[in-house]
N, C-alpha and C. Protein backbone atom coordinates (compact mmCIF):
# COMPACT_ATOMS: atom_id res chain seq x y z
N UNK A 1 8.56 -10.09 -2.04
CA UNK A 1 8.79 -8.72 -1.64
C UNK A 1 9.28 -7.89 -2.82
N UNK A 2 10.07 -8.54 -3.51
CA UNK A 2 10.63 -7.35 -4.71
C UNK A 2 9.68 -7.61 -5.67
N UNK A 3 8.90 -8.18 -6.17
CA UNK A 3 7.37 -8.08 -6.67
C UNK A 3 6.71 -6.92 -6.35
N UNK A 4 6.56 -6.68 -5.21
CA UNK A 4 5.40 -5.65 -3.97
C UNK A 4 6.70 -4.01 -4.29
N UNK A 5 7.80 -4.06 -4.31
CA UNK A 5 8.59 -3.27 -4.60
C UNK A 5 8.22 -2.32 -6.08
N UNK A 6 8.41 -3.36 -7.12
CA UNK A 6 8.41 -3.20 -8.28
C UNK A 6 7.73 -2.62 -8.59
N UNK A 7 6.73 -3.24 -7.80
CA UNK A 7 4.93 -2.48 -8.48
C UNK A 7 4.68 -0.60 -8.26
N UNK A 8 5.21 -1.27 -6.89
CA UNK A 8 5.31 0.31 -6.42
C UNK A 8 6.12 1.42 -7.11
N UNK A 9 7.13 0.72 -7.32
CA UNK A 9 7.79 1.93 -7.94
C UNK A 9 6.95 2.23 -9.28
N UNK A 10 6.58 1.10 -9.75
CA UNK A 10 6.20 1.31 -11.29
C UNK A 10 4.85 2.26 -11.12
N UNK A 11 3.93 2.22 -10.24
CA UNK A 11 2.97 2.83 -10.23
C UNK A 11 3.36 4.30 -9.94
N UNK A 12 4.45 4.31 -8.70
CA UNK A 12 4.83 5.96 -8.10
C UNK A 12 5.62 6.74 -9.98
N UNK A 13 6.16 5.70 -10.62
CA UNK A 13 6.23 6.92 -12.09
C UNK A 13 5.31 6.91 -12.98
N UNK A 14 4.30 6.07 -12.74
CA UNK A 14 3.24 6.17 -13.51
C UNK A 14 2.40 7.40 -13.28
N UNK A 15 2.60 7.66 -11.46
CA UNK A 15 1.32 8.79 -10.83
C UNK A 15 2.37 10.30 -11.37
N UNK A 16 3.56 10.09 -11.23
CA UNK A 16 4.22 10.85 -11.32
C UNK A 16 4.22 11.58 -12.84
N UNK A 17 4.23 10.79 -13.64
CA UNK A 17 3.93 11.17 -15.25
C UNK A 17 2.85 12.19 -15.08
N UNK A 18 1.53 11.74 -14.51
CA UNK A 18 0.36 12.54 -14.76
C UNK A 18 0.11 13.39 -13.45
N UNK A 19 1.10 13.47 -12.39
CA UNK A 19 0.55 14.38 -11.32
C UNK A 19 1.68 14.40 -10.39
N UNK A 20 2.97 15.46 -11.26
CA UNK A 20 4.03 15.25 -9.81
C UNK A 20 3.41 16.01 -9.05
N UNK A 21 3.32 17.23 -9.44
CA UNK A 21 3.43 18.48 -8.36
C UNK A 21 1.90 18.84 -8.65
N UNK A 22 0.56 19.32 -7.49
CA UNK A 22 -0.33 19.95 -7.76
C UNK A 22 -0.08 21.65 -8.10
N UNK A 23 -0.30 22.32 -9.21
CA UNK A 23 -0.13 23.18 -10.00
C UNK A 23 -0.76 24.22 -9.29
N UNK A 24 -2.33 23.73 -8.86
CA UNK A 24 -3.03 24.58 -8.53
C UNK A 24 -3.01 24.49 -6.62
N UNK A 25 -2.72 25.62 -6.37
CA UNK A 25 -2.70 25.34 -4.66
C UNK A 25 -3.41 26.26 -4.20
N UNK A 26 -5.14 25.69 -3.30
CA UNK A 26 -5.77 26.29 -2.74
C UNK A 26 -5.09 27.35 -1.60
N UNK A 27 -5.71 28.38 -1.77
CA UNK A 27 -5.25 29.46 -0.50
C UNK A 27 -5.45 28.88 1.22
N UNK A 28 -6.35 28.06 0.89
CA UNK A 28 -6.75 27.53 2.15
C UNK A 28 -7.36 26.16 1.80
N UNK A 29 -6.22 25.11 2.30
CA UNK A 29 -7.15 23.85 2.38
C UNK A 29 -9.10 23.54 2.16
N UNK A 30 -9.12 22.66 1.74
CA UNK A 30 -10.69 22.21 1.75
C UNK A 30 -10.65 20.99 2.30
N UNK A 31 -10.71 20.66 3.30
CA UNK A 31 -11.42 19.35 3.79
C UNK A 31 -12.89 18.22 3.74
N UNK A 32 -12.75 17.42 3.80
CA UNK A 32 -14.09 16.71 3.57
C UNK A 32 -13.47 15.39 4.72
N UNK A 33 -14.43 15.00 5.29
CA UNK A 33 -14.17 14.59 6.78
C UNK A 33 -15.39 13.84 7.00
N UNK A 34 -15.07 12.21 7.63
CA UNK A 34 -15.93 11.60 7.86
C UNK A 34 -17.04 12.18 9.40
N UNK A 35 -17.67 11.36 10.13
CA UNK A 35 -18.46 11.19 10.88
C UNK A 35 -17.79 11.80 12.69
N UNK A 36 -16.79 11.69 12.47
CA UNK A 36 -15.70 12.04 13.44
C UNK A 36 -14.70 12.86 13.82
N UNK A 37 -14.99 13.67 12.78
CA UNK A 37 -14.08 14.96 12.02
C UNK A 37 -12.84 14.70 11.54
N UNK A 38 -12.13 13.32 11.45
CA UNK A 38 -11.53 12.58 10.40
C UNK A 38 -11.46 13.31 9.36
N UNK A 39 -10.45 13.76 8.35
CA UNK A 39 -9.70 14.46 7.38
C UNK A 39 -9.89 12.54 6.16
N UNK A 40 -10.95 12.96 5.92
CA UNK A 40 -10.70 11.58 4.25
C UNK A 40 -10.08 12.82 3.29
N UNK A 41 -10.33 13.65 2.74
CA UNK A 41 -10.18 14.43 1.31
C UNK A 41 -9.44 15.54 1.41
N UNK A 42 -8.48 16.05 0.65
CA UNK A 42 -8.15 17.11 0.50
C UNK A 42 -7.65 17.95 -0.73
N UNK A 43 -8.73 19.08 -0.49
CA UNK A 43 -8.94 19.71 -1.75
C UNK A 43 -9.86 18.74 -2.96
N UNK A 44 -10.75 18.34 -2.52
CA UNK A 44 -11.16 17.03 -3.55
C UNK A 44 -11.44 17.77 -4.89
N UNK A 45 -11.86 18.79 -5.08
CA UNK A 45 -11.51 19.24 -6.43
C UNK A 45 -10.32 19.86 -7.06
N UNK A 46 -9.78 19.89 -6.75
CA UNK A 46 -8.36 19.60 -7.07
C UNK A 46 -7.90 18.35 -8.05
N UNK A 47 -7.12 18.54 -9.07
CA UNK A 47 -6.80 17.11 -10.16
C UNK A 47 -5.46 17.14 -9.29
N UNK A 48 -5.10 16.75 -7.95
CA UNK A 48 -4.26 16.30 -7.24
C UNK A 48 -4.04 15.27 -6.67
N UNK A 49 -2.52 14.31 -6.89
CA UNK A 49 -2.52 13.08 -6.03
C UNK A 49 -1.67 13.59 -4.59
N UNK A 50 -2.20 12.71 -3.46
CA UNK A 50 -1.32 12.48 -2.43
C UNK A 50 -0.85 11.50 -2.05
N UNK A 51 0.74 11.35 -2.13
CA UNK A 51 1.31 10.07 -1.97
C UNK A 51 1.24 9.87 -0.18
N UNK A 52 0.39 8.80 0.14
CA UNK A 52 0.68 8.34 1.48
C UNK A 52 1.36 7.19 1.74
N UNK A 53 2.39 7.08 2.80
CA UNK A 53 2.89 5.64 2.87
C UNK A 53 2.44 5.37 4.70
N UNK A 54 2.07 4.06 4.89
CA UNK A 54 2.13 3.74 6.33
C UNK A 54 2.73 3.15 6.36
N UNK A 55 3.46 2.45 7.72
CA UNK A 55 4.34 1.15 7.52
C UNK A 55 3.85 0.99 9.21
N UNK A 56 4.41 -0.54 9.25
CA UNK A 56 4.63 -1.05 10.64
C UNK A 56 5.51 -1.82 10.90
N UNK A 57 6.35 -1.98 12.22
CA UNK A 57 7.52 -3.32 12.12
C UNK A 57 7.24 -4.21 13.13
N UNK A 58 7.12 -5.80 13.29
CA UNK A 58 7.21 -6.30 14.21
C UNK A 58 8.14 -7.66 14.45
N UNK A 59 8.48 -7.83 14.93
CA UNK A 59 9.55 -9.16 15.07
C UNK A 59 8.71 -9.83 15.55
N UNK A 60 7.19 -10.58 16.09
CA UNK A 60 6.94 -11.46 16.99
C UNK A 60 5.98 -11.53 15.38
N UNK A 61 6.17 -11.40 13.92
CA UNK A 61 4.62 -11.86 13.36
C UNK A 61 5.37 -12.40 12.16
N UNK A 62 7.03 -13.51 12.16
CA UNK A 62 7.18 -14.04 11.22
C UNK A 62 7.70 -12.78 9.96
N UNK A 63 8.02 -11.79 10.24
CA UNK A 63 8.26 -10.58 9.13
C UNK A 63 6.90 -10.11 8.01
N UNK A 64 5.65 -10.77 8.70
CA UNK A 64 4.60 -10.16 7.91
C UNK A 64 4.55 -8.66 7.95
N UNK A 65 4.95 -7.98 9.04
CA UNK A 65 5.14 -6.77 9.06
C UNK A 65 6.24 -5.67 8.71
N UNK A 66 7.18 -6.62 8.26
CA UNK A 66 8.57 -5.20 8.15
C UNK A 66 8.68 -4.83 6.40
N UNK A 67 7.33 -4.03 6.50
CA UNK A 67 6.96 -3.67 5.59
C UNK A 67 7.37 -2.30 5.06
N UNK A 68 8.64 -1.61 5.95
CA UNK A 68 9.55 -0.62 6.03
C UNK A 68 10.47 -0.69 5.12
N UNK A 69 10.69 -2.12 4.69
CA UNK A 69 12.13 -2.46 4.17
C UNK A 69 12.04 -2.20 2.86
N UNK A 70 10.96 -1.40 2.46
CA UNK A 70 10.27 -1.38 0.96
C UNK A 70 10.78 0.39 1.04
N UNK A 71 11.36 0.80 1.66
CA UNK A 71 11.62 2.58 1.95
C UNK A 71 12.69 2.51 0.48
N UNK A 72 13.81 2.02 0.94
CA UNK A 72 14.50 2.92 0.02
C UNK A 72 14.30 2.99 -1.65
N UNK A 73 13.38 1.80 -2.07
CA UNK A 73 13.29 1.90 -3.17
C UNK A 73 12.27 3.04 -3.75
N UNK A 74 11.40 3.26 -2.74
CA UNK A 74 10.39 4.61 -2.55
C UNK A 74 10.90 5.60 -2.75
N UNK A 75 11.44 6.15 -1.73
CA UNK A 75 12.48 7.28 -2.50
C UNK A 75 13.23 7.41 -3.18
N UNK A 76 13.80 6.17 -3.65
CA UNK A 76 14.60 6.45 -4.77
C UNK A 76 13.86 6.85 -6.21
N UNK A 77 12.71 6.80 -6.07
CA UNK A 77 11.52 7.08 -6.92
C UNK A 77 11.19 7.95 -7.47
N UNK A 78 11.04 8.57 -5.84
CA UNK A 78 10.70 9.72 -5.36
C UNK A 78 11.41 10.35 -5.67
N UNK A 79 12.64 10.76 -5.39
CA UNK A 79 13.47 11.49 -5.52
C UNK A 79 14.01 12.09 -7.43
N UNK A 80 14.01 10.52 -7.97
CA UNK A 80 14.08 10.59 -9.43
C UNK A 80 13.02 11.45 -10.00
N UNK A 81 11.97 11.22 -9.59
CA UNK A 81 10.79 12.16 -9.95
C UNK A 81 10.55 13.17 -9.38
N UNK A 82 11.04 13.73 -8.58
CA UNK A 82 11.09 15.06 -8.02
C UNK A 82 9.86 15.01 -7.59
N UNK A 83 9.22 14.31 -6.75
CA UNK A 83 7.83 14.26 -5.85
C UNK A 83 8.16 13.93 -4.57
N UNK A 84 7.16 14.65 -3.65
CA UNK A 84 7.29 14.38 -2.53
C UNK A 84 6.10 13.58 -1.42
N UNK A 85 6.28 12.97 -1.12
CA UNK A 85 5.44 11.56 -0.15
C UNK A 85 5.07 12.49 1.28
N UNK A 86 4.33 11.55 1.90
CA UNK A 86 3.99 11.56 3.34
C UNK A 86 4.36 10.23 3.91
N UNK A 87 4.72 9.74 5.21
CA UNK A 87 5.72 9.05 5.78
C UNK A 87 4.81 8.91 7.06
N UNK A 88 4.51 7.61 7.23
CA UNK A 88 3.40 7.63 8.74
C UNK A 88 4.06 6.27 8.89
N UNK A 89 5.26 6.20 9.41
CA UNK A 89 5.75 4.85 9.59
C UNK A 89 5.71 4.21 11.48
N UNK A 90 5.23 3.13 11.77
CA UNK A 90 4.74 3.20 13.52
C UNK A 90 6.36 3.61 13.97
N UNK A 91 6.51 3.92 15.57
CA UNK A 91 7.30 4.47 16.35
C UNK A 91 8.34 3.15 16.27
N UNK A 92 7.71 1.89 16.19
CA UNK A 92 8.67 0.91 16.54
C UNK A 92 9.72 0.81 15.31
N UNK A 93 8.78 1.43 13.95
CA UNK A 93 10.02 1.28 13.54
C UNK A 93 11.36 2.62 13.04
N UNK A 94 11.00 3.59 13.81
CA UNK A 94 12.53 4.81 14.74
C UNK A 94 13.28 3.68 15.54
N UNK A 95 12.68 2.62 16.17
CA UNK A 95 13.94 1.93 16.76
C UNK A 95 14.58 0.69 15.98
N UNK A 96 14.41 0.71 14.64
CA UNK A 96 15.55 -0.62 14.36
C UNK A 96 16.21 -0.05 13.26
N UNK A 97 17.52 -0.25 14.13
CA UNK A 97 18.81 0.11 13.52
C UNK A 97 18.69 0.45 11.85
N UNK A 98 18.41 -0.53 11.24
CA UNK A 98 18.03 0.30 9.66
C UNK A 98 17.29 0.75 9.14
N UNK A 99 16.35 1.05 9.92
CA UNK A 99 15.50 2.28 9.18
C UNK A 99 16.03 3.53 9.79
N UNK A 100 17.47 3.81 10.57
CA UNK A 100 17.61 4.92 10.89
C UNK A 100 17.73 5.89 9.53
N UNK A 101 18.77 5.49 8.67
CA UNK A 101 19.20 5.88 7.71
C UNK A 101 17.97 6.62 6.77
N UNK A 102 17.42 5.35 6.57
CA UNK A 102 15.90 5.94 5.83
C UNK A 102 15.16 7.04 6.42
N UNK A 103 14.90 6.83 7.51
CA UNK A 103 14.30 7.92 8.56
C UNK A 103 14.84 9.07 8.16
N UNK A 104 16.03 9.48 8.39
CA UNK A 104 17.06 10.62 8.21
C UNK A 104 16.77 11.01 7.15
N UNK A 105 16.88 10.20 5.99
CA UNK A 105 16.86 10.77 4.37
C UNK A 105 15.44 11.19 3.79
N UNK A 106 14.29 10.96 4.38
CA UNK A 106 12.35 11.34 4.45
C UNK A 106 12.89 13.01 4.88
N UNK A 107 13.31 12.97 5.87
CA UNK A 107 13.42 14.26 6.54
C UNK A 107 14.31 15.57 5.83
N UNK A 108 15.24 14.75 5.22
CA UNK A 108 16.49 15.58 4.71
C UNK A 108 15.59 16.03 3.19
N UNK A 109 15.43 14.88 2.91
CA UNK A 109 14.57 15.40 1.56
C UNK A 109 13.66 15.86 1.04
N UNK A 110 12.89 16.51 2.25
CA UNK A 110 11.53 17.53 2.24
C UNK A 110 10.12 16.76 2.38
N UNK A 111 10.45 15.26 2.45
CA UNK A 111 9.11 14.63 2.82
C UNK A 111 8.45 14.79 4.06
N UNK A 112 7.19 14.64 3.68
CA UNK A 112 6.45 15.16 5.31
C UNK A 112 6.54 13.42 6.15
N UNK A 113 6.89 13.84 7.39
CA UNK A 113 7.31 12.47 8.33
C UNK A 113 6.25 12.80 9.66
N UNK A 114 5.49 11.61 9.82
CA UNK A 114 5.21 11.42 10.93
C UNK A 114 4.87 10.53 11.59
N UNK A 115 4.07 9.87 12.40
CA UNK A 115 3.86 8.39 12.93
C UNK A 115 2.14 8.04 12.74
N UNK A 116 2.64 6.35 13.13
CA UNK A 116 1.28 6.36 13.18
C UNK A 116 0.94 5.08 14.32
N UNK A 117 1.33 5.79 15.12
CA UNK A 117 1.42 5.17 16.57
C UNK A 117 2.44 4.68 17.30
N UNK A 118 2.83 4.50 18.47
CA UNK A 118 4.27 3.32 18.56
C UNK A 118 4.14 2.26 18.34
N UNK A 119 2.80 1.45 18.30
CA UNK A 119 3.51 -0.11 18.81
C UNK A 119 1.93 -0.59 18.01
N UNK A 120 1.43 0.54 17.10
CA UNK A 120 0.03 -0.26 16.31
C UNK A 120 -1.00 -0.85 16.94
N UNK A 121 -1.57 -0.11 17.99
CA UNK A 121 -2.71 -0.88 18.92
C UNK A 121 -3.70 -0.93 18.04
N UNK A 122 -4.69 -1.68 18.29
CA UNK A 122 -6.00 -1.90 17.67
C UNK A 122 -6.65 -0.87 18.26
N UNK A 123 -7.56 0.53 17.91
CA UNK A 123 -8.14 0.79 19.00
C UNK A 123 -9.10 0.23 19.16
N UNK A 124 -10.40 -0.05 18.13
CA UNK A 124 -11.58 -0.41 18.87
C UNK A 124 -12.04 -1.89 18.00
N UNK A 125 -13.13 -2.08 18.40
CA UNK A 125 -13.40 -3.67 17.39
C UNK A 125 -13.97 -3.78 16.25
N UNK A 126 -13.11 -4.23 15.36
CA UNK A 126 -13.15 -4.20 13.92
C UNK A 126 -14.78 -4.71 13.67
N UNK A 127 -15.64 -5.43 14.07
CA UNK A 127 -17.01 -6.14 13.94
C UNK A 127 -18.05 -5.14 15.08
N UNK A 128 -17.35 -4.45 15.85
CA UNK A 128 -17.93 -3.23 16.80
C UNK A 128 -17.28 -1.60 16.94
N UNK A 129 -16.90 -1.16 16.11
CA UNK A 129 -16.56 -0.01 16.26
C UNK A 129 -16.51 0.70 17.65
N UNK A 130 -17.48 0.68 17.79
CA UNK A 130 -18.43 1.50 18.90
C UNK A 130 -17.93 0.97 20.18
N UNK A 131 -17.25 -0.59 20.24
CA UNK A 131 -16.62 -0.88 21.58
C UNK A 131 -14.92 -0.78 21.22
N UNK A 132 -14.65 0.08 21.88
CA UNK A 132 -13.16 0.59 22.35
C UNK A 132 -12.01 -0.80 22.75
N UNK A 133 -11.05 -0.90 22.50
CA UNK A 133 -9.99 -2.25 22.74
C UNK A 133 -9.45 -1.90 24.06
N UNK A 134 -8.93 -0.45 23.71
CA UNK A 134 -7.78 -0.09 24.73
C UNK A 134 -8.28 1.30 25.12
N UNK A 135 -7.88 1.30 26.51
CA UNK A 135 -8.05 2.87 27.07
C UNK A 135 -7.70 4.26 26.78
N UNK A 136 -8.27 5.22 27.38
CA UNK A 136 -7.25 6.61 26.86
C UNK A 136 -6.21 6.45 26.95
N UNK A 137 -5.89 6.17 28.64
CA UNK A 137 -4.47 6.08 29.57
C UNK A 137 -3.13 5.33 28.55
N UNK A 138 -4.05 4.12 27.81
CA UNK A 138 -2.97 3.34 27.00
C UNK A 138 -2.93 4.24 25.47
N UNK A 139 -3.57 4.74 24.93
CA UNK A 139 -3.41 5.28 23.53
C UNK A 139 -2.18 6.50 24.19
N UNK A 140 -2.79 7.16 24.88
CA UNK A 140 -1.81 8.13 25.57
C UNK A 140 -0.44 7.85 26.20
N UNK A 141 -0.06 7.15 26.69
CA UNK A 141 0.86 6.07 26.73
C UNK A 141 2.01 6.01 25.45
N UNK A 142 1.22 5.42 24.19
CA UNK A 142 1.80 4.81 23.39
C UNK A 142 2.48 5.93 22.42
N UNK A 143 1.53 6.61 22.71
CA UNK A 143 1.13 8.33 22.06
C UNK A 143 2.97 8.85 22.39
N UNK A 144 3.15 9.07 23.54
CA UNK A 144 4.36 9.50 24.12
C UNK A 144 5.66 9.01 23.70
N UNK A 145 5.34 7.49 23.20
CA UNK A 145 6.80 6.90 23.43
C UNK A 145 6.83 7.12 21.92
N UNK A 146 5.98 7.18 20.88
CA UNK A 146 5.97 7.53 19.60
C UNK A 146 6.50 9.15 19.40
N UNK A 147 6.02 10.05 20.72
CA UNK A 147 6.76 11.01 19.91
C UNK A 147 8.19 11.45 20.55
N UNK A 148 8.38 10.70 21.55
CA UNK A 148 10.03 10.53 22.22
C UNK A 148 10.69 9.78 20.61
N UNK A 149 10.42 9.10 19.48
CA UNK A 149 11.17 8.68 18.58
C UNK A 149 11.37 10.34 17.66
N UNK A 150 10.17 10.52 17.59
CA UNK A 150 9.82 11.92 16.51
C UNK A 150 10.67 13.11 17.07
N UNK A 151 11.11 13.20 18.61
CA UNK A 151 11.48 14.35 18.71
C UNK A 151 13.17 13.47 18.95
N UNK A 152 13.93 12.52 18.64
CA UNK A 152 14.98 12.09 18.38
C UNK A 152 15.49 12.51 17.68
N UNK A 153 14.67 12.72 16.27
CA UNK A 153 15.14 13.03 14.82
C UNK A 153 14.84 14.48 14.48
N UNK A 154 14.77 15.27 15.59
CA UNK A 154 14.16 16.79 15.74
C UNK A 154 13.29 17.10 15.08
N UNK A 155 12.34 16.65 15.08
CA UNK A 155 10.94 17.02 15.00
C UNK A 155 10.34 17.59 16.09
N UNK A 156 9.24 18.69 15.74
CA UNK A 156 8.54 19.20 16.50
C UNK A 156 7.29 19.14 16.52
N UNK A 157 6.43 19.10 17.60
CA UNK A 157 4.78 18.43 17.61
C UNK A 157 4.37 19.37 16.23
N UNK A 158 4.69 20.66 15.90
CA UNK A 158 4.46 21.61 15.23
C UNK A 158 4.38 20.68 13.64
N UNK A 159 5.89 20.20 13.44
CA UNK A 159 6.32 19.92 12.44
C UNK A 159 5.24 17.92 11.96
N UNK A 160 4.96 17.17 13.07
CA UNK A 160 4.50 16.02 13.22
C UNK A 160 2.95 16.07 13.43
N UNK A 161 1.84 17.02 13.43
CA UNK A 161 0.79 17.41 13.71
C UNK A 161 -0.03 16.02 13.14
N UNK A 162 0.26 15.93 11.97
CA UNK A 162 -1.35 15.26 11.27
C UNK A 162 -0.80 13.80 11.15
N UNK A 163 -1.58 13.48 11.99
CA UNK A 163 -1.61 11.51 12.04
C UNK A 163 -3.00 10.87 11.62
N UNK A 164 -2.23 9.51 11.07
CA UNK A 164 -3.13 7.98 10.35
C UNK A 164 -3.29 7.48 11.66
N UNK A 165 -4.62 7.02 12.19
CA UNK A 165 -4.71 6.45 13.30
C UNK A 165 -4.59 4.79 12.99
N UNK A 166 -3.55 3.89 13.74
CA UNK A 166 -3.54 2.32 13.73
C UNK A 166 -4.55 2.02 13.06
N UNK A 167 -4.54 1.20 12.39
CA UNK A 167 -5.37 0.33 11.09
C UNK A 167 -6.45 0.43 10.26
N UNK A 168 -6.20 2.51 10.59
CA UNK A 168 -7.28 3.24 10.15
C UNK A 168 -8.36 2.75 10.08
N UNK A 169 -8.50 2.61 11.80
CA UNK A 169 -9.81 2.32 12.48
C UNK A 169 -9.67 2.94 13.55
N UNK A 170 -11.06 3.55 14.22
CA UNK A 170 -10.97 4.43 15.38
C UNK A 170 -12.38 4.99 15.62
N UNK A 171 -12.83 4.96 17.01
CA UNK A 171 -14.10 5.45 17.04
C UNK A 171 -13.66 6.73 17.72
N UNK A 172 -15.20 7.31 18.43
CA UNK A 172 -14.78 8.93 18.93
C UNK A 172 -14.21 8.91 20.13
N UNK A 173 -14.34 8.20 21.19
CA UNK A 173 -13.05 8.18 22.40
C UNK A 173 -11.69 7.92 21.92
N UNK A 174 -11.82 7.11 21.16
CA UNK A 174 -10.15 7.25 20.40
C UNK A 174 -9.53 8.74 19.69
N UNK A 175 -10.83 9.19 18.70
CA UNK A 175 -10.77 10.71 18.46
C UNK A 175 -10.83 11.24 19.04
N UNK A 176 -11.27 11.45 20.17
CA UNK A 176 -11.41 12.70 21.23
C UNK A 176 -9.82 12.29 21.63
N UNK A 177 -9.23 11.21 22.16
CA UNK A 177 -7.74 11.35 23.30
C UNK A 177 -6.77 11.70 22.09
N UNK A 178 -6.71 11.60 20.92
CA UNK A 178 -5.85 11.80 19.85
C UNK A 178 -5.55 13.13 19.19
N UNK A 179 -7.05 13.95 19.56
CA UNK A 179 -7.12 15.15 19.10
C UNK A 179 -6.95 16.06 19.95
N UNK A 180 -6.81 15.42 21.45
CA UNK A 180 -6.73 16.44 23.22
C UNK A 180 -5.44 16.38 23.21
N UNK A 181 -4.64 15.29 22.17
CA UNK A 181 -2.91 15.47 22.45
C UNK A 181 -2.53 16.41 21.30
N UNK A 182 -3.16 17.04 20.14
CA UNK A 182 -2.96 17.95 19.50
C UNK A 182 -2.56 17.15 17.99
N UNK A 183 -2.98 16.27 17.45
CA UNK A 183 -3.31 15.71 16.55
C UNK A 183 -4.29 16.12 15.72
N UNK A 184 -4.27 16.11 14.61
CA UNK A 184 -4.71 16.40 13.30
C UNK A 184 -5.13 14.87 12.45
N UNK A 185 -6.17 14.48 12.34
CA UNK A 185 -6.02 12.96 11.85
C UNK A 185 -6.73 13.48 10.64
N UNK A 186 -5.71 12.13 9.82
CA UNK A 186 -6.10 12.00 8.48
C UNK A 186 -6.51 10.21 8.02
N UNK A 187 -7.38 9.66 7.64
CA UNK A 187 -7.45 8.20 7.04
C UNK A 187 -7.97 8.61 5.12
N UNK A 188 -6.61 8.59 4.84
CA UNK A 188 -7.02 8.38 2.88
C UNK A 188 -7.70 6.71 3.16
N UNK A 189 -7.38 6.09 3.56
CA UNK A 189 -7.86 4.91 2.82
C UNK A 189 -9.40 4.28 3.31
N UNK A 190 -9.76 5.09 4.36
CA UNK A 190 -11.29 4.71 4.83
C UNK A 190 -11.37 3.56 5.11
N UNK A 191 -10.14 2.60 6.06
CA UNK A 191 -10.54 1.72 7.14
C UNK A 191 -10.12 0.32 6.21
């Protein structure tokens, strides 16, 4: 883990050397958007980086997932370099006790915070796209209890708009119930 740390930081002052702040700021966004109206690009001509982070937490997978615990060295990064991140960490982890702190300090420090699901469902099948895992009723569901964490830490749907959908994978019934709850989706990493 402090390997996977290291790197990170070393790369976030590496990006930071050549691209804290974009200089040039379009009057109006440019999007470029997959098949689904999915947000991949922004501003692609632009010599701009965007720092994205996802995370997920789970206690039932051996700690392959508490991949959260890598926060504070992020911002401490961050912060040294006067850059600012995006924060799509799942809902489950607003509930364990130490990432409250972290949580708090994304927010306090002008980073953009939002989720990227509660509880990380699969939506559809990684070898079938096109067949769906889980229902509206359940994305919608999960949808809720993710933003009962977001509006804990006073956030507003306003302020939490643009979400990474679970394992940045998702077909269009998944896009359609994601975008009818007033979601904005973005996948930088194309799946």
């Amino acid at each position: 883990m402090k390997k996977i740390l290291t790197s990170i930081a070393v790369v976030l002052a590496m990006i930071s050397m050549v691209a804290c702040n974009c200089k040039t700021k379009s009057a109006a966004p440019t999007f470029v958007t997959d098949e689904y109206g999915v947000v991949e690009r922004i501003n692609p001509d632009e010599k701009c980086v965007y720092l994205v982070f996802t995370a997920h937490y789970s206690e039932s997978d051996s700690g392959y997932f508490e991949n959260f615990d890598g926060i504070v060295p992020v911002l401490n990064t961050l912060k040294e370099k006067d850059v600012k991140g995006s924060f799509f960490p799942t809902g489950v982890c607003f509930t364990v006790d130490r990432y409250q702190e972290p949580i708090q300090r994304i927010i306090d420090e002008g980073h953009y915070l939002s989720a990227h699901s509660f509880a990380h469902l699969l939506f559809v099948d990684e070898s079938d796209p096109t067949r769906s895992l889980v229902t509206a009723d359940s994305i919608r569901r999960d949808f809720a209890r993710m933003e009962q964490e977001l509006e804990r830490f006073g956030l507003t749907k306003e302020q939490y708009c643009w979400l990474i959908p679970p394992y940045e994978t998702y077909n269009q019934e998944a896009v359609d119930v994601m975008t009818e709850l007033g979601y904005r989706l973005v996948n930088p990493t194309g799946g």
